[in-house]
C-alpha atoms as a PDB file:
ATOM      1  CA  UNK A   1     -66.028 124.867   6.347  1.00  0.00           C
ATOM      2  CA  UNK A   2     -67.104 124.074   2.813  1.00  0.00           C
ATOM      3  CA  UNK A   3     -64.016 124.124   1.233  1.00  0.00           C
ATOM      4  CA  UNK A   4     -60.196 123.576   0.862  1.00  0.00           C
ATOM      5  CA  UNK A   5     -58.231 126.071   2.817  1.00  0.00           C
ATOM      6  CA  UNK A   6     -54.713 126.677   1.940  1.00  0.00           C
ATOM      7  CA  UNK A   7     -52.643 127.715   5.344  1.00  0.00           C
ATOM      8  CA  UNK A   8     -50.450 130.647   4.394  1.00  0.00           C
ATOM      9  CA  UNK A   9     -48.640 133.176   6.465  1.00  0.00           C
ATOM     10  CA  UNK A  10     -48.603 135.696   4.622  1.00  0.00           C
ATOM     11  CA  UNK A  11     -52.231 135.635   3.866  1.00  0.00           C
ATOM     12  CA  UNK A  12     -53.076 134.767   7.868  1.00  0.00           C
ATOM     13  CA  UNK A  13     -51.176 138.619   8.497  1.00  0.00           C
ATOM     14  CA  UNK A  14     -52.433 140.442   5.965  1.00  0.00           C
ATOM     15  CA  UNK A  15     -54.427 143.516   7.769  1.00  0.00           C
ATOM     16  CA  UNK A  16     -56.916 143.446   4.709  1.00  0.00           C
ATOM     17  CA  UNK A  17     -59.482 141.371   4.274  1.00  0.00           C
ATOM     18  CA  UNK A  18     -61.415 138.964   6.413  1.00  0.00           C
ATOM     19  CA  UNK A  19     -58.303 137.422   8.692  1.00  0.00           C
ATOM     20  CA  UNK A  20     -57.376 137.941  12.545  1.00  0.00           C
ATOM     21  CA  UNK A  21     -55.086 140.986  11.755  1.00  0.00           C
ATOM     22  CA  UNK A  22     -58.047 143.153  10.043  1.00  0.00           C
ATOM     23  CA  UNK A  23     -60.075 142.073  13.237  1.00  0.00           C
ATOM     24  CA  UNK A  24     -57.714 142.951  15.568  1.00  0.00           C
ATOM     25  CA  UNK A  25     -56.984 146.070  14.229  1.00  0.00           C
ATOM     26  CA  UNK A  26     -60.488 147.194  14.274  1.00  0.00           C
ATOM     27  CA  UNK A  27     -60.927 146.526  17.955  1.00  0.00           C
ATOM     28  CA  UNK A  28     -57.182 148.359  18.957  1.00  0.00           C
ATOM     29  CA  UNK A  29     -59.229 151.327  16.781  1.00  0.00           C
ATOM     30  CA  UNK A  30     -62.024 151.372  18.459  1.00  0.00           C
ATOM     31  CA  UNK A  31     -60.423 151.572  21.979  1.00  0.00           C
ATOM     32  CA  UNK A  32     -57.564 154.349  20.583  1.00  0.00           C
ATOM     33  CA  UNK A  33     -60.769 155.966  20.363  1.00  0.00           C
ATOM     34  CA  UNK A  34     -62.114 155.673  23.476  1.00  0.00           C
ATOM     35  CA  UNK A  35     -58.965 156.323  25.000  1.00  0.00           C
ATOM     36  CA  UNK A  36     -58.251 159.597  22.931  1.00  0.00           C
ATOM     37  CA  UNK A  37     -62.045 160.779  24.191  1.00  0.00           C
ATOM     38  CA  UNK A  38     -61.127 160.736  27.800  1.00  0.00           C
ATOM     39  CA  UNK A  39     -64.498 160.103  28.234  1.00  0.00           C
ATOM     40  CA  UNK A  40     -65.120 158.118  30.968  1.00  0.00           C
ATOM     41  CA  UNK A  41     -66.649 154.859  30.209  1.00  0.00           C
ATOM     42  CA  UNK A  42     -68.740 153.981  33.224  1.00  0.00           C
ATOM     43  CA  UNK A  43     -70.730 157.406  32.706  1.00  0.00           C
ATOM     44  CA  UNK A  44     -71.196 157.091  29.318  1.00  0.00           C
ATOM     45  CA  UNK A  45     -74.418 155.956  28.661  1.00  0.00           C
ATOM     46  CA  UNK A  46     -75.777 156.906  32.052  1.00  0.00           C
ATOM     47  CA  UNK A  47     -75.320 160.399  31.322  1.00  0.00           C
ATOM     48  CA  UNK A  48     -78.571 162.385  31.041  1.00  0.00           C
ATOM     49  CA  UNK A  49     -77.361 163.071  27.550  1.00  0.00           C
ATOM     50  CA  UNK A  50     -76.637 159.664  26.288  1.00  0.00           C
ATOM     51  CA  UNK A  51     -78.957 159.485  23.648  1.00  0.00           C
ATOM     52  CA  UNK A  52     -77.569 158.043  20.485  1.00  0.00           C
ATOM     53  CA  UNK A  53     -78.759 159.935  17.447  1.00  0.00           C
ATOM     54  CA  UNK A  54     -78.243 158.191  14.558  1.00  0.00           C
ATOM     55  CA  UNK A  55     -78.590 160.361  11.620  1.00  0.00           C
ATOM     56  CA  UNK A  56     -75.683 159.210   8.702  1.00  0.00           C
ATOM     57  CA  UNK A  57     -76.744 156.065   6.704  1.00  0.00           C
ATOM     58  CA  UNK A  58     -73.548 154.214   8.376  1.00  0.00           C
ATOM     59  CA  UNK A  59     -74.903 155.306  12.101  1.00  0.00           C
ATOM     60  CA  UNK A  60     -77.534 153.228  10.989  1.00  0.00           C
ATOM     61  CA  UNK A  61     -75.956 150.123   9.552  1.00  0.00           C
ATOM     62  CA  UNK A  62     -73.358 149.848  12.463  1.00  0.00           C
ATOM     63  CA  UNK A  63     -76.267 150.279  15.031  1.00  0.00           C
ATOM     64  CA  UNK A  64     -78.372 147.338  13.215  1.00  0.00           C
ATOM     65  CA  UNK A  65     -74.921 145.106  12.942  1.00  0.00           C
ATOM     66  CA  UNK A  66     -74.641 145.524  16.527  1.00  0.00           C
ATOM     67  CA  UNK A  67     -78.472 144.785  17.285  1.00  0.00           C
ATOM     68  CA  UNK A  68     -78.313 141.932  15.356  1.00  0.00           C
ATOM     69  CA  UNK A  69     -75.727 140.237  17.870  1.00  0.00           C
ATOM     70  CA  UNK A  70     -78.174 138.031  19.524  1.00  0.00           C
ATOM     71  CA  UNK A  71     -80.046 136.636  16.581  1.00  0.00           C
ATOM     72  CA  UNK A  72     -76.545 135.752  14.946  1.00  0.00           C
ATOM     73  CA  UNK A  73     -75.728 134.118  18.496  1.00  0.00           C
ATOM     74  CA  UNK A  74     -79.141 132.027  18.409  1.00  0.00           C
ATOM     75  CA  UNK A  75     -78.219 131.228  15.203  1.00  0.00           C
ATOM     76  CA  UNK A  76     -74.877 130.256  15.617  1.00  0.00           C
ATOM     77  CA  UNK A  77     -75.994 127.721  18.870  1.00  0.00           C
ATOM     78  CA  UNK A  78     -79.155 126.414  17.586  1.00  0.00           C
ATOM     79  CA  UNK A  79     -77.204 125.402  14.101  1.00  0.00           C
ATOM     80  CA  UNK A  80     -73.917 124.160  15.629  1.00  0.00           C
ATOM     81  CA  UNK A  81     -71.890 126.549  12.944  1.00  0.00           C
ATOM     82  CA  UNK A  82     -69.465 129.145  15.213  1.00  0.00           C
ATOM     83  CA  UNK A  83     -68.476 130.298  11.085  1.00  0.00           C
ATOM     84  CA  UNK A  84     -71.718 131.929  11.244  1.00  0.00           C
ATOM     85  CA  UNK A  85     -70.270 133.899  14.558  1.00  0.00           C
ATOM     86  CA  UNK A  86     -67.040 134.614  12.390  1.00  0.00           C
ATOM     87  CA  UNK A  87     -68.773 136.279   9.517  1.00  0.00           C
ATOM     88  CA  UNK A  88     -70.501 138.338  11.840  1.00  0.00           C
ATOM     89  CA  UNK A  89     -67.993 139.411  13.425  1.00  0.00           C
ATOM     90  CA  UNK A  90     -65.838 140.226  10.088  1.00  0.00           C
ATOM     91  CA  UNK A  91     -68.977 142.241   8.581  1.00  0.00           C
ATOM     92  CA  UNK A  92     -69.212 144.365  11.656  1.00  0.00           C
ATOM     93  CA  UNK A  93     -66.118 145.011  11.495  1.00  0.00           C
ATOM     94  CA  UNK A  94     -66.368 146.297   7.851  1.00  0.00           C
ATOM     95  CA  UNK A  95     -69.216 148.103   8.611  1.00  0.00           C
ATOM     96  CA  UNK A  96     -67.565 150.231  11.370  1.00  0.00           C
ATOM     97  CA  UNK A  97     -64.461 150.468   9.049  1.00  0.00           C
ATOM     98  CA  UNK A  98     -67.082 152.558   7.054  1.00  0.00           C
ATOM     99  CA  UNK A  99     -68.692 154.311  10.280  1.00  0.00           C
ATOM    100  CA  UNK A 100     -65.106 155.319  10.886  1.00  0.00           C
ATOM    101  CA  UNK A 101     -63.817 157.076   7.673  1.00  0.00           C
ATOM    102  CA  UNK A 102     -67.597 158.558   7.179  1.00  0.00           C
ATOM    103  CA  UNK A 103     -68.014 159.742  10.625  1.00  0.00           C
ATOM    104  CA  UNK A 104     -66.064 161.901  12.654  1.00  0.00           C
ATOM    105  CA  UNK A 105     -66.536 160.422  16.321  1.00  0.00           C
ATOM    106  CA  UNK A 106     -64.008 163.293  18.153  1.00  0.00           C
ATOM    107  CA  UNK A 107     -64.781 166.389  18.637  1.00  0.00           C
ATOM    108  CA  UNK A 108     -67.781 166.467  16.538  1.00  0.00           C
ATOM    109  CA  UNK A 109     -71.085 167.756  17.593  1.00  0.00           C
ATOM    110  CA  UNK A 110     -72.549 164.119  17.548  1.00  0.00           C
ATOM    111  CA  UNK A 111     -69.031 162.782  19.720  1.00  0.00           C
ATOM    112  CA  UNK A 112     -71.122 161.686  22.416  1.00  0.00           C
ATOM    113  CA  UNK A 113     -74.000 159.593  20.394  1.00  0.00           C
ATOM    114  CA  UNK A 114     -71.430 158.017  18.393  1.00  0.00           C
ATOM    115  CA  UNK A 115     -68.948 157.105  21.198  1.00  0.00           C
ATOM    116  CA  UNK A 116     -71.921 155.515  22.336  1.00  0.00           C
ATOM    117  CA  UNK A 117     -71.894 153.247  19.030  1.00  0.00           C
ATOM    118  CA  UNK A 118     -68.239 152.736  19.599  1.00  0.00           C
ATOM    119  CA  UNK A 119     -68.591 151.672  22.987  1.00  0.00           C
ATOM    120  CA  UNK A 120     -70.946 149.324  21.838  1.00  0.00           C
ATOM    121  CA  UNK A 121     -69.529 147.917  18.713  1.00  0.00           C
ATOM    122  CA  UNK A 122     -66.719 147.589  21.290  1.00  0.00           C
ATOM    123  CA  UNK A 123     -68.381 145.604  24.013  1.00  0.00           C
ATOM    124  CA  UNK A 124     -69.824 142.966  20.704  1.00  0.00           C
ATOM    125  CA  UNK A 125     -65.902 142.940  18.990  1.00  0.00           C
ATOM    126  CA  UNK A 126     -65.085 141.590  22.338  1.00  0.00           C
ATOM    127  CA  UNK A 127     -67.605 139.396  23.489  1.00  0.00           C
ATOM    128  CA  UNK A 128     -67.455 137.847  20.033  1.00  0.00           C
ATOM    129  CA  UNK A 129     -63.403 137.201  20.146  1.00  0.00           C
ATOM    130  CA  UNK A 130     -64.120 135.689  23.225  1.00  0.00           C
ATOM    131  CA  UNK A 131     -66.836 133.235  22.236  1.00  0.00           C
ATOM    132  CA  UNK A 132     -64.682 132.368  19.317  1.00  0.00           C
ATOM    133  CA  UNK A 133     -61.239 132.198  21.478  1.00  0.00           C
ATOM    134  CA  UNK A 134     -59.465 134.982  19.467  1.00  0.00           C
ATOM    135  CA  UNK A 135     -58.955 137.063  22.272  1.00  0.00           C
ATOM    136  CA  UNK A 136     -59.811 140.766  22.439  1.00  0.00           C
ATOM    137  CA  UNK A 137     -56.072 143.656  22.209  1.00  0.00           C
ATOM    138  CA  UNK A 138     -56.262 147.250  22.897  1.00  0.00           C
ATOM    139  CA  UNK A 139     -53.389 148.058  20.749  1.00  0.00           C
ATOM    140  CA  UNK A 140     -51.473 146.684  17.757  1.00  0.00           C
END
């Protein structure tokens, strides 16, 4: 919003870096996941075991990007600036690009507490897309 932007193709597809694609991607990953757990969703965090445990420094920083959803939101509205939405959404999706290659989510002893992230950085990834009218795909 501050500065010149210079529309390229190229650059507007590349998966790295803060564009749709990288997004995108993210959110097909997360519900590859899901799908791959067979888990199903509605019981997830009803279960008598769904406590999330968060015990690996990225557990952490995922599960305070995802708190931090409604402050960014308040933010967002009470300053008129949806950019403020789109860097949130592009530095949660860095951070669970770091959950993910630090943290084995199947068939790991801590699969259910961290599906539970997923499923949550999920449900933000898409209310997010929607408030900025990206639009929210399963696959890629």
């Amino acid at each position: 919003r501050e500065k010149d932007y210079v529309f390229s193709f190229d650059r507007m597809l590349d998966p790295r870096g803060n564009t749709s694609v990288y997004l995108h991607y993210a959110g097909a990953r997360l519900a590859s996941i899901l799908r791959k757990s067979s888990v199903d969703l509605g019981s997830l965090f009803a279960s008598p075991d769904a406590l999330v445990v968060i015990a690996e420094p990225t557990e952490l920083h995922l599960a305070f990007q995802i708190a931090r959803f409604d402050e960014v939101l308040d933010l967002t509205l009470e300053n008129i600036m949806p950019n403020t939405l789109a860097e949130y959404l592009y530095n949660l999706c860095t951070t669970l690009s770091k959950f993910y290659v630090e943290c084995k989510v199947l068939n790991s002893p801590e699969q259910s507490s961290r599906l539970q992230l997923v499923r949550a950085t999920q449900i933000v990834i898409m209310q997010v897309m929607d408030l900025l009218g990206i639009g929210y795909v399963e696959r890629l």
